[in-house]
N, C-alpha and C. Protein backbone atom coordinates (compact mmCIF):
# COMPACT_ATOMS: atom_id res chain seq x y z
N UNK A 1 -95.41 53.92 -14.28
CA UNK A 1 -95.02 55.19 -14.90
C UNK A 1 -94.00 54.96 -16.01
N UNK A 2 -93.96 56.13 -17.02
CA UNK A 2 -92.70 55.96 -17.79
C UNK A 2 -91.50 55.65 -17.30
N UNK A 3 -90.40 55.03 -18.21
CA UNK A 3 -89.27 55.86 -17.63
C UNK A 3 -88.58 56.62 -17.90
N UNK A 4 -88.07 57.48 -17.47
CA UNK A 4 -87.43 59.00 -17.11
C UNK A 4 -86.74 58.89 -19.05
N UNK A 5 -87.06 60.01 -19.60
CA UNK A 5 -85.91 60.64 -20.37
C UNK A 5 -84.64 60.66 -20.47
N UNK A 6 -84.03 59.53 -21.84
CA UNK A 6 -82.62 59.06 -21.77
C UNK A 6 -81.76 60.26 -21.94
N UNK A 7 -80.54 60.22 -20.85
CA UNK A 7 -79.90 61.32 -21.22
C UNK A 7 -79.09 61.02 -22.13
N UNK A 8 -78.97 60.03 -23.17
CA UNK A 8 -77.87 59.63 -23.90
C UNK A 8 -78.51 59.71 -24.84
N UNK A 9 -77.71 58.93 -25.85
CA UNK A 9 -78.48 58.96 -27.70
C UNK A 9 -78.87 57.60 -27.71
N UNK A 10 -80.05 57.43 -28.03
CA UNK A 10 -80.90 56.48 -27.99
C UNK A 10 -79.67 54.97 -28.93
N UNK A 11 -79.41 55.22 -29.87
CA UNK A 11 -78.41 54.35 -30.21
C UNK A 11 -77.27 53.86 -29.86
N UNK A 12 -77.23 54.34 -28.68
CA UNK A 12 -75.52 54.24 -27.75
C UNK A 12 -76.46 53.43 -26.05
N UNK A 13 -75.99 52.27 -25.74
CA UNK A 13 -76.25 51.77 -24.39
C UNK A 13 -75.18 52.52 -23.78
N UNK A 14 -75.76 52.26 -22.08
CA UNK A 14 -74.85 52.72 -20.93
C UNK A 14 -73.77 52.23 -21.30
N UNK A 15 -73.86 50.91 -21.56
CA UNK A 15 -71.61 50.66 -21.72
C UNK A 15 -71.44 50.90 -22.63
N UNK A 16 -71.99 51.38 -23.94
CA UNK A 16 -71.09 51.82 -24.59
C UNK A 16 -70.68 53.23 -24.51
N UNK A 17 -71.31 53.73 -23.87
CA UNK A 17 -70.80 55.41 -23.40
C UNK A 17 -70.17 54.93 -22.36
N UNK A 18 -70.00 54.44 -21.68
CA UNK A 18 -69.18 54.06 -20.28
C UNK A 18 -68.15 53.50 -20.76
N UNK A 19 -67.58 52.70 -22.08
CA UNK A 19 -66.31 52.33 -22.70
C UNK A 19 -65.68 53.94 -23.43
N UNK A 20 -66.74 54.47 -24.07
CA UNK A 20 -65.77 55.65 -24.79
C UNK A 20 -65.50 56.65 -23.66
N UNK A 21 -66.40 56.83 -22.17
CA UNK A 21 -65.56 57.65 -21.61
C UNK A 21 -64.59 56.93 -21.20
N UNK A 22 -64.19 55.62 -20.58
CA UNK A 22 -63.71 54.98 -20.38
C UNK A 22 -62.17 55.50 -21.36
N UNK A 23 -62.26 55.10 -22.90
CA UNK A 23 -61.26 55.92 -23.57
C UNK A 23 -60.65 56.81 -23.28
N UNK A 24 -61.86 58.14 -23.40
CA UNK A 24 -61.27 59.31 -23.36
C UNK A 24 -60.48 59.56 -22.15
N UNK A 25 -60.62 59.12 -21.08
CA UNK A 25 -60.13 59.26 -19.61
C UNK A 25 -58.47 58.81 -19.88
N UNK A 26 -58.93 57.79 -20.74
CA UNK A 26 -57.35 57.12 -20.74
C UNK A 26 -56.63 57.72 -21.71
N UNK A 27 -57.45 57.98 -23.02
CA UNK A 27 -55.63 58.69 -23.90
C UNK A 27 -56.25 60.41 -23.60
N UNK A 28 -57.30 60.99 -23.00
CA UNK A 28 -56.58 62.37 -22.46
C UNK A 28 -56.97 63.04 -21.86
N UNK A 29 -56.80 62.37 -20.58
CA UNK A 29 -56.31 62.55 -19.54
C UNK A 29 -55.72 63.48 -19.17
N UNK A 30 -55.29 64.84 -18.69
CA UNK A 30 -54.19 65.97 -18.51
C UNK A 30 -54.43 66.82 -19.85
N UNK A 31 -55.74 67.15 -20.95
CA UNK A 31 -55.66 67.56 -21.91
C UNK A 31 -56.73 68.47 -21.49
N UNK A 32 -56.85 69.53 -22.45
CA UNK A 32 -58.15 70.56 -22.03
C UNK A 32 -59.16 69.42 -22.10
N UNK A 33 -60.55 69.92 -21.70
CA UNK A 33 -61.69 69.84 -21.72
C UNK A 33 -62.26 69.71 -23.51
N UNK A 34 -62.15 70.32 -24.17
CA UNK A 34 -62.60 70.78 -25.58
C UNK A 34 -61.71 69.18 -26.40
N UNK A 35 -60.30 69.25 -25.86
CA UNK A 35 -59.83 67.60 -26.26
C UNK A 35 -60.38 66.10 -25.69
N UNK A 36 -61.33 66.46 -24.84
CA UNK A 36 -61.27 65.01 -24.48
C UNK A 36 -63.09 65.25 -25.16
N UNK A 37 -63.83 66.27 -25.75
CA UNK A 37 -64.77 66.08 -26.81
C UNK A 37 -64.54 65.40 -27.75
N UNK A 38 -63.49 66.17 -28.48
CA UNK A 38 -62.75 66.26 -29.74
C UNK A 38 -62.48 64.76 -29.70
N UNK A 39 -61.93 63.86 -28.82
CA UNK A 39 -61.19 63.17 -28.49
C UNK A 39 -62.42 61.51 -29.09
N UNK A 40 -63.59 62.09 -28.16
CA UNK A 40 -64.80 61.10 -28.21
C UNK A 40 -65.44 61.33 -29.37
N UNK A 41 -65.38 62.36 -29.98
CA UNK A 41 -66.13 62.13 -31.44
C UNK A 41 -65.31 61.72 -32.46
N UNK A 42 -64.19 61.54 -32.34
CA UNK A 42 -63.50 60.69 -33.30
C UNK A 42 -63.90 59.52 -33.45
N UNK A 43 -64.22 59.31 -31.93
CA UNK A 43 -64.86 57.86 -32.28
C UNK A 43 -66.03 57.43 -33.09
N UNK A 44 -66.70 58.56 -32.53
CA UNK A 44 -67.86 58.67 -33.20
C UNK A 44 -68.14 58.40 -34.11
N UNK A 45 -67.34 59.17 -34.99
CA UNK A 45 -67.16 60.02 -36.64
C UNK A 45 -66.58 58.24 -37.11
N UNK A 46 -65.94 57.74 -36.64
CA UNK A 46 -65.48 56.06 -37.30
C UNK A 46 -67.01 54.92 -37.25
N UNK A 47 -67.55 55.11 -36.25
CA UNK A 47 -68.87 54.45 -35.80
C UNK A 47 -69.98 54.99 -37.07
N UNK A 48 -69.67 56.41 -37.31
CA UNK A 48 -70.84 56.65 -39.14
C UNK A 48 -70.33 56.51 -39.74
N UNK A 49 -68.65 56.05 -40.32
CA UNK A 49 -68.35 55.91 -41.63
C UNK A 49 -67.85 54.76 -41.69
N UNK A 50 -68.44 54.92 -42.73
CA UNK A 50 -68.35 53.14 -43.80
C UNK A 50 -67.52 52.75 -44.07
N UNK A 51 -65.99 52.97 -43.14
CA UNK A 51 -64.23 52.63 -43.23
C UNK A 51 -64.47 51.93 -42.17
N UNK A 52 -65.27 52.03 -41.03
CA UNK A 52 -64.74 51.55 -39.71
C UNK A 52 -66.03 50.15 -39.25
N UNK A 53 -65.92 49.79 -38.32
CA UNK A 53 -67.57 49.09 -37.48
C UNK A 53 -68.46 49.96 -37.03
N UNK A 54 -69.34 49.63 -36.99
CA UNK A 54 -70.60 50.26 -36.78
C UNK A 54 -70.67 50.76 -35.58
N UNK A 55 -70.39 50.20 -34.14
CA UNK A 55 -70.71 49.99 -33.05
C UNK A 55 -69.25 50.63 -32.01
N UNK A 56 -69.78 51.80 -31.23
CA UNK A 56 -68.09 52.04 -29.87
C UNK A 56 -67.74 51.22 -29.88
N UNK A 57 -67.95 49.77 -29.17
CA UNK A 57 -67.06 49.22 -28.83
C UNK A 57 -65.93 48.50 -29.91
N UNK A 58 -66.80 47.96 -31.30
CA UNK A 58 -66.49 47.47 -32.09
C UNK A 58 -64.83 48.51 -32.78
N UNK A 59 -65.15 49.67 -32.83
CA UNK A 59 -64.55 50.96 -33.28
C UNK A 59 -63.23 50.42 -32.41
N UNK A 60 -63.56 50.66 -30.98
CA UNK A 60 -62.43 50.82 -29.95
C UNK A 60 -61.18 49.82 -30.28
N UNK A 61 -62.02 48.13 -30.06
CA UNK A 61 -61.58 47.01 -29.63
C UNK A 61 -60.96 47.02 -31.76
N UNK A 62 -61.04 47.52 -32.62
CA UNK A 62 -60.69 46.58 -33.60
C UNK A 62 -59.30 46.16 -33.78
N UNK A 63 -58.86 45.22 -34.71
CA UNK A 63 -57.59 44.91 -34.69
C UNK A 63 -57.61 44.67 -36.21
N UNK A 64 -56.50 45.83 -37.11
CA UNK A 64 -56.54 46.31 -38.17
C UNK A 64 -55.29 45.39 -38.65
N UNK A 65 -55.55 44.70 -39.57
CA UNK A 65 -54.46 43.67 -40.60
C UNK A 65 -54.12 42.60 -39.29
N UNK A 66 -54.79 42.05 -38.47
CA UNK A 66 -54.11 41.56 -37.35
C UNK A 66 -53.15 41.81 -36.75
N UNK A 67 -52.59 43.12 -36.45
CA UNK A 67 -51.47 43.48 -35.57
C UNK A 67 -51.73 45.01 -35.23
N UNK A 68 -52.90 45.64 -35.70
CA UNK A 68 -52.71 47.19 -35.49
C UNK A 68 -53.89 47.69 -34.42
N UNK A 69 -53.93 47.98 -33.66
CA UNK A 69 -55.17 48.86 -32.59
C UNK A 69 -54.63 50.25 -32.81
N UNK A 70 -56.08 51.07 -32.71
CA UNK A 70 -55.43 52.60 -32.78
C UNK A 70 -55.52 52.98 -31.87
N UNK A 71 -55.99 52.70 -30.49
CA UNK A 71 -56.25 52.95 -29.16
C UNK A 71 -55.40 52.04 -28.39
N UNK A 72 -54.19 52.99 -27.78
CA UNK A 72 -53.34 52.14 -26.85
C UNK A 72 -54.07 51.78 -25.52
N UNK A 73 -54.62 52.03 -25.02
CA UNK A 73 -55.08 51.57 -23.83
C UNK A 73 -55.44 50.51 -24.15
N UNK A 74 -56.02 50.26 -25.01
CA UNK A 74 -56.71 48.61 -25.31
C UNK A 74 -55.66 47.81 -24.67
N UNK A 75 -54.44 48.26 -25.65
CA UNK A 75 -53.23 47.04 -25.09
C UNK A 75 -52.78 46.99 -23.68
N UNK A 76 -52.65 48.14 -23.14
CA UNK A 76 -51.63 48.77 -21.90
C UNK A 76 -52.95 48.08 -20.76
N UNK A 77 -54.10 48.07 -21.22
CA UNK A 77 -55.13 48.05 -19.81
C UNK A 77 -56.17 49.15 -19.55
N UNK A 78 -55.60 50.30 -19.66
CA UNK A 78 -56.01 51.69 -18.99
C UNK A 78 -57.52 52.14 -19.49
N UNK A 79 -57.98 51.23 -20.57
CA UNK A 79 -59.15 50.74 -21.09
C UNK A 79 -60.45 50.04 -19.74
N UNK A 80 -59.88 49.84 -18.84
CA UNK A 80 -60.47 48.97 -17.93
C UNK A 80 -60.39 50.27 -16.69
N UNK A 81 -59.47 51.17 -16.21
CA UNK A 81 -59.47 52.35 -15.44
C UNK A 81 -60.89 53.18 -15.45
N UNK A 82 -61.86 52.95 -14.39
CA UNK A 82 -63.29 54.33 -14.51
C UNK A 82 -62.78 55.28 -14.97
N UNK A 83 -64.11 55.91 -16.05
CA UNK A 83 -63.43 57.32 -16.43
C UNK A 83 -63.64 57.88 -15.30
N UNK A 84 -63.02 59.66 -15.12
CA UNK A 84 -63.23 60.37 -13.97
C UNK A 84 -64.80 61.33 -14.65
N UNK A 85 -64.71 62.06 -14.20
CA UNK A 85 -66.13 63.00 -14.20
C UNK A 85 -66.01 63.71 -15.21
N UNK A 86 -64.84 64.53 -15.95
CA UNK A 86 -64.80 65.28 -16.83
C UNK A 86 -64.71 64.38 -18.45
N UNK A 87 -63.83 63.63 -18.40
CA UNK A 87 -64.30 62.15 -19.36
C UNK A 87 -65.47 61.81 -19.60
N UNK A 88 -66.29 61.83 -18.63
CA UNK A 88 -67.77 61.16 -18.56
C UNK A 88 -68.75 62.46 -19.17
N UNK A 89 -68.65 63.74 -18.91
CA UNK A 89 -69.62 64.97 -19.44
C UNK A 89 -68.72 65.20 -20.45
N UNK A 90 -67.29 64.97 -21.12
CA UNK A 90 -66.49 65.68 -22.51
C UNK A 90 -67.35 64.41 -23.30
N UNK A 91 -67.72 63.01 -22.71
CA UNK A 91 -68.46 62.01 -23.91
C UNK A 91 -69.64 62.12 -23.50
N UNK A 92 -70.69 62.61 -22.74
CA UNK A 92 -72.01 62.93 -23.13
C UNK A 92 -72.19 63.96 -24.11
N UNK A 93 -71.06 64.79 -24.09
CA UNK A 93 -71.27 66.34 -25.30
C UNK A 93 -71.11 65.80 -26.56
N UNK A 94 -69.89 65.33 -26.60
CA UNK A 94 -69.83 64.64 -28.19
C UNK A 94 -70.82 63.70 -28.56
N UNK A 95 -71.66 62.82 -27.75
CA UNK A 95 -72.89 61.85 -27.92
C UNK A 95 -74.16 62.87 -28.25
N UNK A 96 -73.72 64.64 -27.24
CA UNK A 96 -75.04 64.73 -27.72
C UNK A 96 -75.00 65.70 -29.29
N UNK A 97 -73.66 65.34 -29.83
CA UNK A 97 -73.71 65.76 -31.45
C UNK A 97 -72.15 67.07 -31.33
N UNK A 98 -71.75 67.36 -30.25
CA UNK A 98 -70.42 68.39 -30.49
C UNK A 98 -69.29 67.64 -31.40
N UNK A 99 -68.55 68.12 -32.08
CA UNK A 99 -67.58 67.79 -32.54
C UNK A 99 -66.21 68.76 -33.11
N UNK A 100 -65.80 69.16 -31.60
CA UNK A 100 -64.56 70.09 -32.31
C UNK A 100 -63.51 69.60 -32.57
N UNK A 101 -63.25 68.54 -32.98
CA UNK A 101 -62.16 67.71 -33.61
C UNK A 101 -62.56 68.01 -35.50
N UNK A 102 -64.00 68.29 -36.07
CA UNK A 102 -64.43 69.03 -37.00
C UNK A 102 -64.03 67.69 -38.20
N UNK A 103 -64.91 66.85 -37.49
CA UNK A 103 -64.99 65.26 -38.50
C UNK A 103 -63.62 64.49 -38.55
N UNK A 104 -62.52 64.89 -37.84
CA UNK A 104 -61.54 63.94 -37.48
C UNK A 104 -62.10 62.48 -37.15
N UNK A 105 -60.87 61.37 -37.53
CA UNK A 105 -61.58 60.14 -37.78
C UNK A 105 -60.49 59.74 -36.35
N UNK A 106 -59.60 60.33 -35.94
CA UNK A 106 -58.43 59.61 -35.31
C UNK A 106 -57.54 61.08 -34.75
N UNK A 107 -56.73 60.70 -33.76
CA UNK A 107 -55.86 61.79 -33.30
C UNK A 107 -54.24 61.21 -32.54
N UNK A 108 -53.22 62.17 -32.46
CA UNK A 108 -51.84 61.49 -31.71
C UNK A 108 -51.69 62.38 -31.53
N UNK A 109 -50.45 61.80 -30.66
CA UNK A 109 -49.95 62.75 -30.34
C UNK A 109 -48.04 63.07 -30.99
N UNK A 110 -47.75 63.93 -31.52
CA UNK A 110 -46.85 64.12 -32.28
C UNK A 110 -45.54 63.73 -31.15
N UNK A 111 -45.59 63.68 -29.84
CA UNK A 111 -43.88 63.69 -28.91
C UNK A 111 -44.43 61.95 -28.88
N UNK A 112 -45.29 61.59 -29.30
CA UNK A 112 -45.59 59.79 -28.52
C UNK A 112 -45.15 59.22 -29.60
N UNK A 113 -45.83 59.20 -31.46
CA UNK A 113 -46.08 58.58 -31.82
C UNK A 113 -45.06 58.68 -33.18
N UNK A 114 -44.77 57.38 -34.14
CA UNK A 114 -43.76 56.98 -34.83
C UNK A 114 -44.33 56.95 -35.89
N UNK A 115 -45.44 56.82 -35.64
CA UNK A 115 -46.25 55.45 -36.89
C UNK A 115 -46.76 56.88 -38.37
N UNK A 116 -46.00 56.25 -39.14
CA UNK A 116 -46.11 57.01 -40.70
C UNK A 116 -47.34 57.33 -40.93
N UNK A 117 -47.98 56.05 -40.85
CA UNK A 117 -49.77 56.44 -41.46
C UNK A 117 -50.60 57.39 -40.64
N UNK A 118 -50.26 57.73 -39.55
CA UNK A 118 -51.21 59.06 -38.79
C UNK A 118 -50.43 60.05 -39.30
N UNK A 119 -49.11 59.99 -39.69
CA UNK A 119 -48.82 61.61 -39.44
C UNK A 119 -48.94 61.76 -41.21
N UNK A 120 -49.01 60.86 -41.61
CA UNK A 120 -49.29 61.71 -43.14
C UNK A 120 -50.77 62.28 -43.56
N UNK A 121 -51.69 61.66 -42.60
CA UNK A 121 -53.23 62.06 -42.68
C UNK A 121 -53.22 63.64 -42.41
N UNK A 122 -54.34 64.01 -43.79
CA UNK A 122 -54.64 65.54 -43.66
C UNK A 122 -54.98 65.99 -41.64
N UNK A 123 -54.08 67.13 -41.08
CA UNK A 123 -54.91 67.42 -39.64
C UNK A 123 -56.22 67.84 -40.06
N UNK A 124 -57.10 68.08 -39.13
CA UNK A 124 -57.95 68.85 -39.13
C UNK A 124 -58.27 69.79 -37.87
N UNK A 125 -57.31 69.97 -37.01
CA UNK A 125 -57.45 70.61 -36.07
C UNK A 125 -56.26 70.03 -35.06
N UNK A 126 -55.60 71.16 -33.89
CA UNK A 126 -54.29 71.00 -33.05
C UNK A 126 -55.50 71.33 -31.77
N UNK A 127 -55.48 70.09 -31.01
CA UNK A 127 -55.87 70.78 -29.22
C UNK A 127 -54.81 69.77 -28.41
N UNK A 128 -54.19 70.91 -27.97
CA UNK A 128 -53.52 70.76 -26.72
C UNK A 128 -52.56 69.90 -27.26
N UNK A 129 -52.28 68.61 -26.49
CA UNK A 129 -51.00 67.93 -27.51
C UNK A 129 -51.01 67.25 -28.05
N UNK A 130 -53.05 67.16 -28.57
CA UNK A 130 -53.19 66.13 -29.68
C UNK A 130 -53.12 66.70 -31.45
N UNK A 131 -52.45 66.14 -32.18
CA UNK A 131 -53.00 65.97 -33.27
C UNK A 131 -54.14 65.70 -34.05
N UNK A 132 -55.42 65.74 -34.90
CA UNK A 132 -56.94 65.04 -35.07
C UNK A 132 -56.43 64.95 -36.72
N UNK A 133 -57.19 64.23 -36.67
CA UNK A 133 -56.91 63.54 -38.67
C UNK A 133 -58.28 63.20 -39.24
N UNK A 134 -57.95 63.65 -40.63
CA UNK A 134 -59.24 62.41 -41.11
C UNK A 134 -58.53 61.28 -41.93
């Protein structure tokens, strides 16, 4: 027999949706529902444009001028933590094309973060206590 109808996007394997929920679980975590979309199509949105790598994982794992990751978990670990259940359906929605982050390339959070180059990026949208940029 066939097999069954992928519930994913044919261009994304199981781990690589299993690394970006993996993400989202880890930087947000304690955030609405609508942020941890928002959250996974950022990634996304870096994976189609011609600034970033092609590929989730590539996106996740990069290391910018040799010293920069934009995803702390990479460093901390929390990258390696199962996502929980709401992580796992906020990155099937954004895989299956949602994006209320509204083409954000990246997001912070304004009480965490120091770093000049996110906060001078145009927002494009406030959820919960993230910041989204392009």
């Amino acid at each position: 027999p066939p097999p069954p109808p992928s519930t994913t996007d044919p261009g994304f394997s199981a781990a690589d949706i299993d690394l970006l929920a993996r993400l989202v679980h880890a930087e947000a975590e304690g955030e609405p529902y609508i942020g941890k979309v928002a959250a996974a199509a950022t990634v996304l949105n870096r994976v189609v444009s011609r600034d970033y790598p092609n590929t989730i994982p590539e996106v996740i794992y990069q290391v910018i001028d040799g010293r920069y990751v934009q995803y702390e978990p990479v460093l901390n670990g929390r990258i390696n933590i199962p996502a929980g259940a709401e992580a796992k359906r906020a990155t099937r929605e954004a895989v299956g094309g949602s994006d209320p982050s509204l083409g954000a390339i990246g997001f912070y959070n304004p009480a965490k973060t120091t770093n000049a180059w996110v906060r001078s990026r145009p927002t494009t949208i406030v959820i919960g206590n993230h910041v989204f940029f392009k």
